[in-house]
Protein backbone atom coordinates (compact mmCIF):
# COMPACT_ATOMS: atom_id res chain seq x y z
CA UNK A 1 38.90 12.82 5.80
CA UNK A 2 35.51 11.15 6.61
CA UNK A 3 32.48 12.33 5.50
CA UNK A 4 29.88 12.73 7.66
CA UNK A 5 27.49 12.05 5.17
CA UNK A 6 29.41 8.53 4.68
CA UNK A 7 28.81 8.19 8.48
CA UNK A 8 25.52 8.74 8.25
CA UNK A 9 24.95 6.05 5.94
CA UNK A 10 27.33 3.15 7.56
CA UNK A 11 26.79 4.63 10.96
CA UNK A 12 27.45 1.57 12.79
CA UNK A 13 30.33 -0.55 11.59
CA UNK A 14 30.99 -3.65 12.34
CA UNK A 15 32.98 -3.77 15.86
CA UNK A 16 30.04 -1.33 17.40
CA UNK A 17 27.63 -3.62 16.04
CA UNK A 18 29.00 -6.87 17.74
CA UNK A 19 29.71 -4.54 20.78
CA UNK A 20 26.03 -3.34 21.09
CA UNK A 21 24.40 -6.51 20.35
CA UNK A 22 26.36 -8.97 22.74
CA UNK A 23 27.15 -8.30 26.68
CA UNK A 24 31.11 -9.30 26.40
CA UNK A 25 31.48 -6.54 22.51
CA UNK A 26 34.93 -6.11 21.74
CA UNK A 27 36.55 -3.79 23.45
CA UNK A 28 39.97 -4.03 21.45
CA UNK A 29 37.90 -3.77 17.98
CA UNK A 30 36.57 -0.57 19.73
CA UNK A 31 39.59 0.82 20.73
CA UNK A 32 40.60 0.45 17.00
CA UNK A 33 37.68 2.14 15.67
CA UNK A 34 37.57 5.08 18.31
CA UNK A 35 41.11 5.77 17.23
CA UNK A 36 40.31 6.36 13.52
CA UNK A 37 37.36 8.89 14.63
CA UNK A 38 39.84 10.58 16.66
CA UNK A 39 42.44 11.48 14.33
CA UNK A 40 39.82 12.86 12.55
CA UNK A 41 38.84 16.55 14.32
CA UNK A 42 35.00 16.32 13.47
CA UNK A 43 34.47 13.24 14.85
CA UNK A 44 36.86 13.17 17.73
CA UNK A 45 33.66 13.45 20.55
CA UNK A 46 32.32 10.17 18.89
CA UNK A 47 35.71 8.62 19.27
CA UNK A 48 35.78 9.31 23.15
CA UNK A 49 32.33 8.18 23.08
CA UNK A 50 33.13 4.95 21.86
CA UNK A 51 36.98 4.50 23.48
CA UNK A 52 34.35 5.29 26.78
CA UNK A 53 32.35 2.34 25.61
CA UNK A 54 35.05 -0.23 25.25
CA UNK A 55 36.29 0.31 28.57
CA UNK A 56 32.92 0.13 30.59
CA UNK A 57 32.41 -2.90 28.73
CA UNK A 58 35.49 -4.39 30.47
CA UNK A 59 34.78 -3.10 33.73
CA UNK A 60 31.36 -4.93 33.34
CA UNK A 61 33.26 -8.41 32.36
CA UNK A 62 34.26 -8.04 35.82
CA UNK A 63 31.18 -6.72 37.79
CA UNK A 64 29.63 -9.05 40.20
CA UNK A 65 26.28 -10.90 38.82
CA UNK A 66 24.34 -10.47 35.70
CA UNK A 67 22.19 -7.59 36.59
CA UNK A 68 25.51 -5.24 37.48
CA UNK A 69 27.02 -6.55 33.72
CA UNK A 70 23.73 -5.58 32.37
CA UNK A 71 23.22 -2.23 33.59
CA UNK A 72 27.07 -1.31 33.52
CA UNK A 73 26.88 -1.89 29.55
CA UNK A 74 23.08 -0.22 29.10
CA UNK A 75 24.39 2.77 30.48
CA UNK A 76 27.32 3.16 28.52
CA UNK A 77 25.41 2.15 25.37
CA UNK A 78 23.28 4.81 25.80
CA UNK A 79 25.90 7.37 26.37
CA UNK A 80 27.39 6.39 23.24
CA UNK A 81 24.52 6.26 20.90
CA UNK A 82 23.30 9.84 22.32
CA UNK A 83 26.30 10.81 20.96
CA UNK A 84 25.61 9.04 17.45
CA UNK A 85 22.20 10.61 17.45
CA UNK A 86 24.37 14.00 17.31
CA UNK A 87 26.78 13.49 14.88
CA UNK A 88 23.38 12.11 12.87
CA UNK A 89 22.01 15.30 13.00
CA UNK A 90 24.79 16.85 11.99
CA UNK A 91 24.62 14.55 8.98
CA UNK A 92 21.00 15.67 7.96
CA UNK A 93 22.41 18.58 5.82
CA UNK A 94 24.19 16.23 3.93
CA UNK A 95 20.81 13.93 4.34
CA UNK A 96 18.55 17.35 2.98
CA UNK A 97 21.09 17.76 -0.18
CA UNK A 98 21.01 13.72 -0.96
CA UNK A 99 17.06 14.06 -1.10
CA UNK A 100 17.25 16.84 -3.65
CA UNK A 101 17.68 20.03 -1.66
CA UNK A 102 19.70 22.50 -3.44
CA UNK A 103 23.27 22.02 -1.68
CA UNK A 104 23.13 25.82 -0.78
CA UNK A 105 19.87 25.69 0.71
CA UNK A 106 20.78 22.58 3.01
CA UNK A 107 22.27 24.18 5.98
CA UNK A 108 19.53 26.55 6.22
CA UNK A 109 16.95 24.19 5.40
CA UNK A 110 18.23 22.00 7.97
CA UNK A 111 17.52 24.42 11.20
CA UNK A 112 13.97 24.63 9.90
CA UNK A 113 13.08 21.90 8.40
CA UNK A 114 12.95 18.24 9.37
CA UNK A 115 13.88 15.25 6.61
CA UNK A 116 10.66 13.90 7.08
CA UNK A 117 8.81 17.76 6.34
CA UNK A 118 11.41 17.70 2.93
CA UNK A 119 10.12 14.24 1.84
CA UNK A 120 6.63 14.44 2.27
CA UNK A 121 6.51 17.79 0.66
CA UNK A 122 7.49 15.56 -2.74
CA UNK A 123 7.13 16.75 -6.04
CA UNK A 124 5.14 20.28 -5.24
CA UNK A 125 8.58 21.51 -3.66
CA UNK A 126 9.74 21.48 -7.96
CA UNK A 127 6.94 23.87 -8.30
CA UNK A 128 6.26 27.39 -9.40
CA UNK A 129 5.28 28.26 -5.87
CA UNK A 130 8.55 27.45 -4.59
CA UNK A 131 10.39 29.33 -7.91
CA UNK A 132 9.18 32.00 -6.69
CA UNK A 133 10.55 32.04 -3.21
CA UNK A 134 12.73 35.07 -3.17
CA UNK A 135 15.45 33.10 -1.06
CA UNK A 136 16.42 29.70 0.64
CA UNK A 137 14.54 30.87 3.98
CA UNK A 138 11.33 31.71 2.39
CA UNK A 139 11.90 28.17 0.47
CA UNK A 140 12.18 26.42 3.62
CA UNK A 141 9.24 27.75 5.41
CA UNK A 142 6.98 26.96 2.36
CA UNK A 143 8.21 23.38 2.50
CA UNK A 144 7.07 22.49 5.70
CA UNK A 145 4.06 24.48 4.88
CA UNK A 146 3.25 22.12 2.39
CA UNK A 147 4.05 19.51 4.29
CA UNK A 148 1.41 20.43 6.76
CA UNK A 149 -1.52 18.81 4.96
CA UNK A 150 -2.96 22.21 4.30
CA UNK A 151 -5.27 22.49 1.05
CA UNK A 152 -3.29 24.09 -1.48
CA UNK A 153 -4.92 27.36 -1.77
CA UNK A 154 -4.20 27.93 1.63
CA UNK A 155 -0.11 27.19 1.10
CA UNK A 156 -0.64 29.33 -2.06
CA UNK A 157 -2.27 32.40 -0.06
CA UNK A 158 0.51 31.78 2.59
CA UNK A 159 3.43 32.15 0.25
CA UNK A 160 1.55 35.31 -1.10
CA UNK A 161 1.88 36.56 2.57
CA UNK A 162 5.57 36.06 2.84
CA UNK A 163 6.73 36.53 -0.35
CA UNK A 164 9.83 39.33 -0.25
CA UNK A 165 9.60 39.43 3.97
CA UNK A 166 13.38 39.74 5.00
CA UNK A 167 14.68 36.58 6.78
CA UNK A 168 14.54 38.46 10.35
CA UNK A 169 10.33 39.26 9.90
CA UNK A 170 10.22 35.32 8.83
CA UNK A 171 11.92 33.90 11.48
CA UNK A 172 9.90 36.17 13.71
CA UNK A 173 6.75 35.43 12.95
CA UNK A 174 7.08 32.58 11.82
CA UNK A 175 8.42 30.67 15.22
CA UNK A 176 7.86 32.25 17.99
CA UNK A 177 11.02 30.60 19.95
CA UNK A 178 14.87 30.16 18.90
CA UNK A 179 16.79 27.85 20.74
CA UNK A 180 20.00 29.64 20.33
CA UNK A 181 18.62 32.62 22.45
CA UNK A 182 17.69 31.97 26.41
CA UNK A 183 15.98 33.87 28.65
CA UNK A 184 12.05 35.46 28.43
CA UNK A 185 10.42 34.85 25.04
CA UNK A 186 8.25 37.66 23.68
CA UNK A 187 6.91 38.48 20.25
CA UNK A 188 5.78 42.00 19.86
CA UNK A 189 6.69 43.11 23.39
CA UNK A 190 4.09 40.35 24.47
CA UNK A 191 5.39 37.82 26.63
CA UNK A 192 4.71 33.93 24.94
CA UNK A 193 3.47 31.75 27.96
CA UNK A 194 0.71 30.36 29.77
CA UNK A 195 -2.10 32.50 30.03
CA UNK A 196 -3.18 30.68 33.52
CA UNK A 197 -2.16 27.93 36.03
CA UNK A 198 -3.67 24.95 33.92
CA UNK A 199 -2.75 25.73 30.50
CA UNK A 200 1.32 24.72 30.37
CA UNK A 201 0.10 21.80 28.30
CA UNK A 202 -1.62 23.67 25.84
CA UNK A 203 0.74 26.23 25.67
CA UNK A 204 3.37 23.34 25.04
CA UNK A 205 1.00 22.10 21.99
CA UNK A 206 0.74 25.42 20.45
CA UNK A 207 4.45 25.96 20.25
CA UNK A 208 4.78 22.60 19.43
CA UNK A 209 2.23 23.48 16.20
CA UNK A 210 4.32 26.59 15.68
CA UNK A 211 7.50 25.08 15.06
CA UNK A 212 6.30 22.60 12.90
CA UNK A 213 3.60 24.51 10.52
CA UNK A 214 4.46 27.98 9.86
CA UNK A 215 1.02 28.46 8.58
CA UNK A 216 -0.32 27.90 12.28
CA UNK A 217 2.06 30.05 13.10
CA UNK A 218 1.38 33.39 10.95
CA UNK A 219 -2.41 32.88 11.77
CA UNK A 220 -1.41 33.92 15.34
CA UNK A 221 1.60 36.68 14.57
CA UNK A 222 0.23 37.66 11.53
CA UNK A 223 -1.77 40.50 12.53
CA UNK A 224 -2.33 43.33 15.36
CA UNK A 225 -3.70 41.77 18.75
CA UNK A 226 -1.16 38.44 19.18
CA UNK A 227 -2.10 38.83 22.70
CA UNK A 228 -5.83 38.21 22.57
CA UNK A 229 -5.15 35.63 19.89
CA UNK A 230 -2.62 33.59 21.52
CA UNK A 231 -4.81 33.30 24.89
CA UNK A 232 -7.99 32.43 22.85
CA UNK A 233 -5.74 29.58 20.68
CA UNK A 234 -4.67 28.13 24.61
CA UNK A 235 -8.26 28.20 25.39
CA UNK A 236 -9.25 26.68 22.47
CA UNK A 237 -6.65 23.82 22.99
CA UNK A 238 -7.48 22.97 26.55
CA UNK A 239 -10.80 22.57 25.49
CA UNK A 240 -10.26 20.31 22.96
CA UNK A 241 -7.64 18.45 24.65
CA UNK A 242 -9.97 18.17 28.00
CA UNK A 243 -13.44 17.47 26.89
CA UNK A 244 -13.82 14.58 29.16
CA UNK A 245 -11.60 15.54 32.42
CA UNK A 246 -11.58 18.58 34.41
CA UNK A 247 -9.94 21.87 32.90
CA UNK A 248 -8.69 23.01 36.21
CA UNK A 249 -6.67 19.77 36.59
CA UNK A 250 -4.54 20.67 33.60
CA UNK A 251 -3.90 18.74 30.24
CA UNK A 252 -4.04 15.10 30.08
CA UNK A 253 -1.38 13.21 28.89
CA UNK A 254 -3.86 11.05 26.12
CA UNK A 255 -5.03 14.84 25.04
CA UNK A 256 -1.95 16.47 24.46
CA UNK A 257 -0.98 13.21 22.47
CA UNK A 258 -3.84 14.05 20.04
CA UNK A 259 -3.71 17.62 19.58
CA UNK A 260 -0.07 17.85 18.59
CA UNK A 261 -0.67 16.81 14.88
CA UNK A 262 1.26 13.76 14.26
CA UNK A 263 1.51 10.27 15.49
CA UNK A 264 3.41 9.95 18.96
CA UNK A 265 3.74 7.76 21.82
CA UNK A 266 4.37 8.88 25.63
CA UNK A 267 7.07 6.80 27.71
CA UNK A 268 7.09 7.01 31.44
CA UNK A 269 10.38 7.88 32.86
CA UNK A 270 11.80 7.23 36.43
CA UNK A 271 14.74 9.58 36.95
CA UNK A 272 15.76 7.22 40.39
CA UNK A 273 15.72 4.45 37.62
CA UNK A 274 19.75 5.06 35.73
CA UNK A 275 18.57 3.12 33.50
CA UNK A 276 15.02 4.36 32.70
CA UNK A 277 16.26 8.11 32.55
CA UNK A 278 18.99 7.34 30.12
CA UNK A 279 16.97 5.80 28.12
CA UNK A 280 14.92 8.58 28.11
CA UNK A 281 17.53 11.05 27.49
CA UNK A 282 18.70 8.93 24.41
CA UNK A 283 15.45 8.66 22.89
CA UNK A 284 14.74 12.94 23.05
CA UNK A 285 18.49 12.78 21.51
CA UNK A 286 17.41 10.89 18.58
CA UNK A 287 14.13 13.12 18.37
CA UNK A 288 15.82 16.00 18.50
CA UNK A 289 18.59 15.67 16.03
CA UNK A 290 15.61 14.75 13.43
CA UNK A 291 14.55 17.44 14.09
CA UNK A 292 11.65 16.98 16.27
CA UNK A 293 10.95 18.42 19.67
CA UNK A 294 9.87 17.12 22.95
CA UNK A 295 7.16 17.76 25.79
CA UNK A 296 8.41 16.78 28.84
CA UNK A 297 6.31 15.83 32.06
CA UNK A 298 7.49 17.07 35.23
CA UNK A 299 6.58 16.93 38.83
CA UNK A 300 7.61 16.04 42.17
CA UNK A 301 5.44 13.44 44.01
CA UNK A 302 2.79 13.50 41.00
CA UNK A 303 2.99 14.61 37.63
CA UNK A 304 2.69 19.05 37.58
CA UNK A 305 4.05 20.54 34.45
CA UNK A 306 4.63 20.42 30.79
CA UNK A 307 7.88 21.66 29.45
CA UNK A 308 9.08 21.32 25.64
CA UNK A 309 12.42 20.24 24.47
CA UNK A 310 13.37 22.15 21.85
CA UNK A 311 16.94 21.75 20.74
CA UNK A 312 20.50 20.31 22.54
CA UNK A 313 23.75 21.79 22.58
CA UNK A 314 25.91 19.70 24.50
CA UNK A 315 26.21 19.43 27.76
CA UNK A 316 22.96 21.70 27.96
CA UNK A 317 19.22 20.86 27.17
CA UNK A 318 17.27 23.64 25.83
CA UNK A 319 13.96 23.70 27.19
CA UNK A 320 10.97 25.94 26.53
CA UNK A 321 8.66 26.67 29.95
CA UNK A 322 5.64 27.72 29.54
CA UNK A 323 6.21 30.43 32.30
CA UNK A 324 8.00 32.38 28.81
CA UNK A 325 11.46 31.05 28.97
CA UNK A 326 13.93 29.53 27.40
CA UNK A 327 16.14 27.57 30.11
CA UNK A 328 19.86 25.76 29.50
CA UNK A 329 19.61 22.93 31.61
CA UNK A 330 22.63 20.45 31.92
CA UNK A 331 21.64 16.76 30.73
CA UNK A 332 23.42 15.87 34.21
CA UNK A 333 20.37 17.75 35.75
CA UNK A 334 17.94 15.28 33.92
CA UNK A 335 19.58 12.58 34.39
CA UNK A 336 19.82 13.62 38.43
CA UNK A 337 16.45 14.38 39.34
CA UNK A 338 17.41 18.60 39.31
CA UNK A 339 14.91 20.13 37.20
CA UNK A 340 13.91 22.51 39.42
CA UNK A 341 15.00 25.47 37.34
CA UNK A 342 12.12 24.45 34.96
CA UNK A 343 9.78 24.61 38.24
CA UNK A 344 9.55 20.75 39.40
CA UNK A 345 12.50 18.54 40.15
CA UNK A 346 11.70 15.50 38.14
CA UNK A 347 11.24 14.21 34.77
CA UNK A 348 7.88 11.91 34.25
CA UNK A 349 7.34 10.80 31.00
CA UNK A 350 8.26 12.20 27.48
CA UNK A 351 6.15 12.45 24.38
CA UNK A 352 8.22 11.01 21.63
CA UNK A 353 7.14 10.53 17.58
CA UNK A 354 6.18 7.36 16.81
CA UNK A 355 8.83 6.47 14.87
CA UNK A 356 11.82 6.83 17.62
């Protein structure tokens, strides 16, 4: 059987890698290839992927003029490595355990923590602080904490906080959305969203913040009053995010950039463009499945809203709206131009890391 861990680290043999750097590929090298993965039962989506692959590359051999070829194969490339982005997340458990996680900590470690949190927690994850973790949850969420560039003291008083806390009280407090569970988010019989018209981009940054430091998170869950406290943090946000343009015009996209707490880079996206929007899609993919999430940019005529990307479960995005949901919303949808469950038809521009 293949691993996916062996996958992961020869991802792109040698017939995909001829096919996805030349127009003309080889379709019959393809076919070969796409009939290995799908003899084998966790890999059989990636084999349709690439058997997919093969054959629009043949129907673009035969398309009339360059431009046709060219967007005939761009479209099916991206197809296929959206799915390779998935079955790449699926390898970071095996990724988590070949960086040092304990192998029975990986799976859980994996919904909570991304490979770049694990790394740059480095050697402190050995420590006593992390010995003394009563379980693999309560490991996990002190990783990222220390990979949060908090002063130690403050990851020490932190892990004093949650030492013993039963997984459900962690997970509660310490993110505020799961993925797995749609429909209206609340924390303490307080509904998480917007507290006006011109705060869905702060609102997207602080669950953003959330999800990533668990720190930021138990300053607002932590104690009595979440409501008061999570309006204030929005306030704060829009502030800082807005200092030179209007706060009744919303969140600019150069703000948001700055107050999510890591290095990122917007792309515009045109969902009448195939091509532009399937990029697009391919990119929050590959973000995603490293465990990353996504603002989004919607709007109709002009840019309106900020939604967040937080997880994929195929053929369904799962978005966060700042209105307190969480929405399934089919990637055909974003690809289409049919947002309009998330309050705007059309997708903008995305806010990717750096990196992807």
């Amino acid at each position: 059987m293949i691993q996916v861990s062996t996958l992961a680290r020869a991802f792109v043999p040698p017939p995909l890698t001829r096919a996805l750097r030349s127009p003309r590929g080889d379709p019959d090298g393809l076919r070969a290839l796409a009939g290995i993965y799908e003899g084998t039962p966790e890999l059989s989506g990636l084999g349709t992927a690439i058997s997919a692959f093969a054959a629009a590359l043949e129907l673009a051999a035969g398309a009339r003029g360059p431009l046709a070829r060219y967007r005939a194969v761009r479209l099916a490339q991206d197809e296929l490595l959206g799915r390779l982005a998935e079955y790449q997340g699926r390898a970071r458990v095996q990724a988590l355990t070949e960086a040092g996680c304990p192998p029975e900590d990986a799976r859980l470690y994996a919904g909570r923590v991304n490979v770049r949190q694990w790394r740059a927690a480095g050697a402190l994850r050995t420590g006593e602080m992390l010995a003394a973790a009563s379980g693999p949850v309560e490991r996990s969420y002190l990783i990222k904490a220390l990979a949060c560039d908090h002063p130690i003291a403050a990851v020490e008083a932190f892990a004093d906080l949650v030492r013993g806390k039963p997984e459900s009280w962690l997970d509660r407090h310490l993110r505020l959305v799961n993925p797995l569970v749609t429909g209206p988010v609340r924390f303490e019989d307080v509904p998480v969203q917007q507290c006006d018209g011109t705060t869905c981009g702060s609102m997207v940054v602080l669950l953003t913040r959330t999800i990533n430091d668990p720190v930021y998170a138990l300053r607002l869950t932590g104690e009595v009053g979440f409501a008061t406290r999570l309006a204030l943090e929005q306030r704060r946000i829009h502030r800082a995010t807005n200092s030179l343009w209007p706060q009744a015009l919303g969140t600019t996209p150069w703000g948001l950039s700055k107050a999510l707490g890591y290095a990122c880079r917007w792309k515009i996206v045109d969902d009448t463009d195939p091509l532009s929007v399937s990029s697009a899609l391919l990119a929050c993919l590959r973000a995603l499945y490293a465990g990353e999430v996504v603002p989004v940019l919607i709007g109709d005529a002009y840019p309106r809203h900020y939604v967040l990307l937080i997880g994929h479960d195929r053929p369904d995005l799962i978005f966060y709206n700042p209105s307190g949901e969480v929405l399934r919303v089919p990637e055909s949808d974003f690809l289409g131009g049919r947002l309009g469950m998330l309050g705007f038809r059309h997708a903008q521009a995305i806010v990717l890391p750096r990196w992807v």
